[in-house]
N, C-alpha and C. Protein backbone atom coordinates (compact mmCIF):
# COMPACT_ATOMS: atom_id res chain seq x y z
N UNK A 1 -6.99 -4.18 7.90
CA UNK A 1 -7.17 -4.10 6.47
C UNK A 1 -7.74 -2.73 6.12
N UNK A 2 -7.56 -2.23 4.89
CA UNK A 2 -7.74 -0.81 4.42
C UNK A 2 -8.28 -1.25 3.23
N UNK A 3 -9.24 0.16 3.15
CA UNK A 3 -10.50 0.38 2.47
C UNK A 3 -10.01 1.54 1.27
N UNK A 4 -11.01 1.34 -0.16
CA UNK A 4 -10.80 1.75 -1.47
C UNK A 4 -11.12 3.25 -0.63
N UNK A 5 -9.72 4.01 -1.22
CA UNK A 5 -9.77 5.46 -0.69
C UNK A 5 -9.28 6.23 0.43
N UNK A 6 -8.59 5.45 1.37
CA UNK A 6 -7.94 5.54 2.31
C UNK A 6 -6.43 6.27 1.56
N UNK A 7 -6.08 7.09 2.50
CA UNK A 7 -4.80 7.96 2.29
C UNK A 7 -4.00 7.13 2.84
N UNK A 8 -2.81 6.68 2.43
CA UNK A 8 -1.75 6.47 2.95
C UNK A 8 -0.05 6.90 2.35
N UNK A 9 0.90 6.66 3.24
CA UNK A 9 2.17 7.40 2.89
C UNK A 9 2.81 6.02 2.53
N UNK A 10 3.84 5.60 1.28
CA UNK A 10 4.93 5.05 1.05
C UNK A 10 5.83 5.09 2.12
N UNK A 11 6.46 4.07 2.75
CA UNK A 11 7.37 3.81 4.04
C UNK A 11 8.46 4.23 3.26
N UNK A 12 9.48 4.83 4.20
CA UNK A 12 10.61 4.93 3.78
C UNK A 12 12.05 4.28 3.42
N UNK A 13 11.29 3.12 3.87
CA UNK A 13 11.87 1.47 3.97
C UNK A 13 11.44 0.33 3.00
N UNK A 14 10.83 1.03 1.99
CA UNK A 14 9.96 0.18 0.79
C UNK A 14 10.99 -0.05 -0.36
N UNK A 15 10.60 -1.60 -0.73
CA UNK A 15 11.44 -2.30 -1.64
C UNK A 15 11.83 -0.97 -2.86
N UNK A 16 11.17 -0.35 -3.65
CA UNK A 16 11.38 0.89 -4.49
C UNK A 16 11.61 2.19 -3.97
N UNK A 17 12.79 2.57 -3.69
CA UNK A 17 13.07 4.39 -2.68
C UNK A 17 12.58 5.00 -3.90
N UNK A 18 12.14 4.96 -4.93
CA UNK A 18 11.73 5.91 -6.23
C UNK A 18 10.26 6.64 -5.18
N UNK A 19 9.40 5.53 -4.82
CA UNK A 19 8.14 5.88 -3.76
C UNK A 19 8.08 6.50 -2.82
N UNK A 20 9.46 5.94 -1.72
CA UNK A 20 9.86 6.15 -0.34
C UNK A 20 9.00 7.73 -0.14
N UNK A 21 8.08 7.78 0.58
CA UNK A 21 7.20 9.37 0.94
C UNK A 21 6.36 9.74 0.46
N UNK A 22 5.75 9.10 -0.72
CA UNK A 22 5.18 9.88 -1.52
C UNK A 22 3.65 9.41 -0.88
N UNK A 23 2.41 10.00 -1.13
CA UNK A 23 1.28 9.47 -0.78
C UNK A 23 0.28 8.82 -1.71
N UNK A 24 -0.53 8.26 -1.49
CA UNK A 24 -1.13 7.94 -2.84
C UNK A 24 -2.67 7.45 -1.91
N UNK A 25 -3.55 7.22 -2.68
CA UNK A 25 -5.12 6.50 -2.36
C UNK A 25 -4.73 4.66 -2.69
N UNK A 26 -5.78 4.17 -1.60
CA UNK A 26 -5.82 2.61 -1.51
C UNK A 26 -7.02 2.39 -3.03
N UNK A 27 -6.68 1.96 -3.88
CA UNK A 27 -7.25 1.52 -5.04
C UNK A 27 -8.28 0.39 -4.54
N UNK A 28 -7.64 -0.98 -4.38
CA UNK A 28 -8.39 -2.13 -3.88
C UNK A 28 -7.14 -3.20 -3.19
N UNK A 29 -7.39 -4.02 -2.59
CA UNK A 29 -7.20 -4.87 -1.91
C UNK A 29 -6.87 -6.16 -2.65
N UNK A 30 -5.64 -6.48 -3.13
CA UNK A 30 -5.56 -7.75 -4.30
C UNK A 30 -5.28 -8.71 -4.18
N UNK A 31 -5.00 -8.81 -2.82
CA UNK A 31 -4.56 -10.34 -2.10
C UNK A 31 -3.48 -9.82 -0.79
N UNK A 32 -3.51 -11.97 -0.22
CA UNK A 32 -3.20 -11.96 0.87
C UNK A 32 -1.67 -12.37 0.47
N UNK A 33 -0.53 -11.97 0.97
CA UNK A 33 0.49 -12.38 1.25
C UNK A 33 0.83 -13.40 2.42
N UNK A 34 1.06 -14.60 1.68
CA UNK A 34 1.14 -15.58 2.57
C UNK A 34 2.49 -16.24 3.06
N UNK A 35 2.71 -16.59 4.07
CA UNK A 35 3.87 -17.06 4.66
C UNK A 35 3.34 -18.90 4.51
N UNK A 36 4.60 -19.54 5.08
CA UNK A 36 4.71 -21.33 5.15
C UNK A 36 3.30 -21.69 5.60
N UNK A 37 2.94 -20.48 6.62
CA UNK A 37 1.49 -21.63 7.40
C UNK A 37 0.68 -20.46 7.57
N UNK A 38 1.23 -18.80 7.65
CA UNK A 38 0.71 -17.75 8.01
C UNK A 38 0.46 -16.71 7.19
N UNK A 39 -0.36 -16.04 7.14
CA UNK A 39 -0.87 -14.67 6.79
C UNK A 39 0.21 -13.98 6.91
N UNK A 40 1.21 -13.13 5.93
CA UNK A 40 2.35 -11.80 6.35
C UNK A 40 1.56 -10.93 6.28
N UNK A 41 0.30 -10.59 5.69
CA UNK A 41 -0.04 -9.45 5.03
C UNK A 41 -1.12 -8.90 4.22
N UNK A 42 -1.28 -8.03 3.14
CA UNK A 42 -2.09 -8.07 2.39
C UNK A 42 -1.36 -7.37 1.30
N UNK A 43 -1.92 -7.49 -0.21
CA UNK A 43 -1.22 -6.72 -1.04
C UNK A 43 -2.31 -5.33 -1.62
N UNK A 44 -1.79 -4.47 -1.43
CA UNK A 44 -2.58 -3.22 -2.36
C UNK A 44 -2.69 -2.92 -3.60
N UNK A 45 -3.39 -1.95 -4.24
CA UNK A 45 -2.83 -1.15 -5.22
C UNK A 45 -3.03 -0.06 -5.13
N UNK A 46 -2.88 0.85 -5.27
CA UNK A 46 -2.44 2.40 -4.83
C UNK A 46 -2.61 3.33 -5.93
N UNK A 47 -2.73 4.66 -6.27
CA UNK A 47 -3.16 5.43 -6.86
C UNK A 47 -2.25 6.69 -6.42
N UNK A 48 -1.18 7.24 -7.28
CA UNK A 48 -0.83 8.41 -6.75
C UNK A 48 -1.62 9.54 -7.46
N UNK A 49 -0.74 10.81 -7.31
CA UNK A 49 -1.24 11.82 -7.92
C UNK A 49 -1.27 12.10 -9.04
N UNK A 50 -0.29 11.85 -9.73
CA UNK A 50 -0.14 12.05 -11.19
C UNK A 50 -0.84 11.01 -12.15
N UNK A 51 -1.72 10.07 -11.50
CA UNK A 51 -2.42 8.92 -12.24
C UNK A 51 -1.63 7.77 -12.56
N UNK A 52 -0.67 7.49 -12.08
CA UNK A 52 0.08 6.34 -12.11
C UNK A 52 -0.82 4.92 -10.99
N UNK A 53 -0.28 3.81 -10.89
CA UNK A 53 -0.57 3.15 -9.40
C UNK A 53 0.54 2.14 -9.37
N UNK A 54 0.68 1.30 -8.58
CA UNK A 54 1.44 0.75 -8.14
C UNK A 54 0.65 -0.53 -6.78
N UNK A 55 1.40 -1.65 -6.94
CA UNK A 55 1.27 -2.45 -5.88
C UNK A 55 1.99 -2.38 -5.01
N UNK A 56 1.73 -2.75 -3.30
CA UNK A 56 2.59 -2.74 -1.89
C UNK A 56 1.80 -3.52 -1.66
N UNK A 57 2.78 -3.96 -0.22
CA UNK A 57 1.97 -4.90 0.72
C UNK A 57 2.47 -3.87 1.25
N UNK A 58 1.24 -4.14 2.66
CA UNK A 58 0.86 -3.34 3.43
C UNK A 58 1.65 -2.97 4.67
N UNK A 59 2.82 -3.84 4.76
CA UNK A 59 3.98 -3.20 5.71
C UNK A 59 5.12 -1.97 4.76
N UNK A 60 4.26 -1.83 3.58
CA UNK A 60 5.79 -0.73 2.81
C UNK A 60 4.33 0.39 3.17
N UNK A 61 3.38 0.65 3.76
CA UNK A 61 2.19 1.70 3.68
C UNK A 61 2.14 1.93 5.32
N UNK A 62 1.61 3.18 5.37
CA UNK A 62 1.49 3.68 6.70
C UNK A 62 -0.15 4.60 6.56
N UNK A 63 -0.75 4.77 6.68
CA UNK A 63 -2.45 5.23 7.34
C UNK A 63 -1.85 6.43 7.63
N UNK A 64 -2.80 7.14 6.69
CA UNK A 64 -2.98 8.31 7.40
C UNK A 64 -3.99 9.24 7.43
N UNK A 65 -5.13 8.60 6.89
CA UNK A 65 -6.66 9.11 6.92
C UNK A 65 -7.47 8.10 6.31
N UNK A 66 -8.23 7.84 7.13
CA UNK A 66 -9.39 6.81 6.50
C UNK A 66 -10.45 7.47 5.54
N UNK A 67 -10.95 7.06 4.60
CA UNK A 67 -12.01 7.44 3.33
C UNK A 67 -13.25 7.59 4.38
């Protein structure tokens, strides 16, 4: 799990290619994505540069500096 402020990159494999690369800051943590019986995940919200944000779960995000 990732922390408010953490750098990460948009996967290039993410439901929106408008994102695909771009980087943005971990905003907060807004829930768990849940499967039939299991945990898939977690959902984000994100912060790019231009002041926009956006939600992912955390398999469309990749780490690339911790806060």
């Amino acid at each position: 799990m990732w922390n408010r402020g953490d750098l990460v990159e948009i996967s290039n494999d993410c439901a929106i290619q408008y994102f695909a690369g771009k980087t943005a800051i971990i905003l907060s943590n807004i829930g768990k994505h849940m499967g039939n019986k299991e945990e898939l995940g977690h959902y984000y919200r994100v912060l790019f540069g231009d002041g926009t944000d956006h939600i992912f779960n955390d398999n469309e995000l990749t780490l690339l500096s911790k806060a």
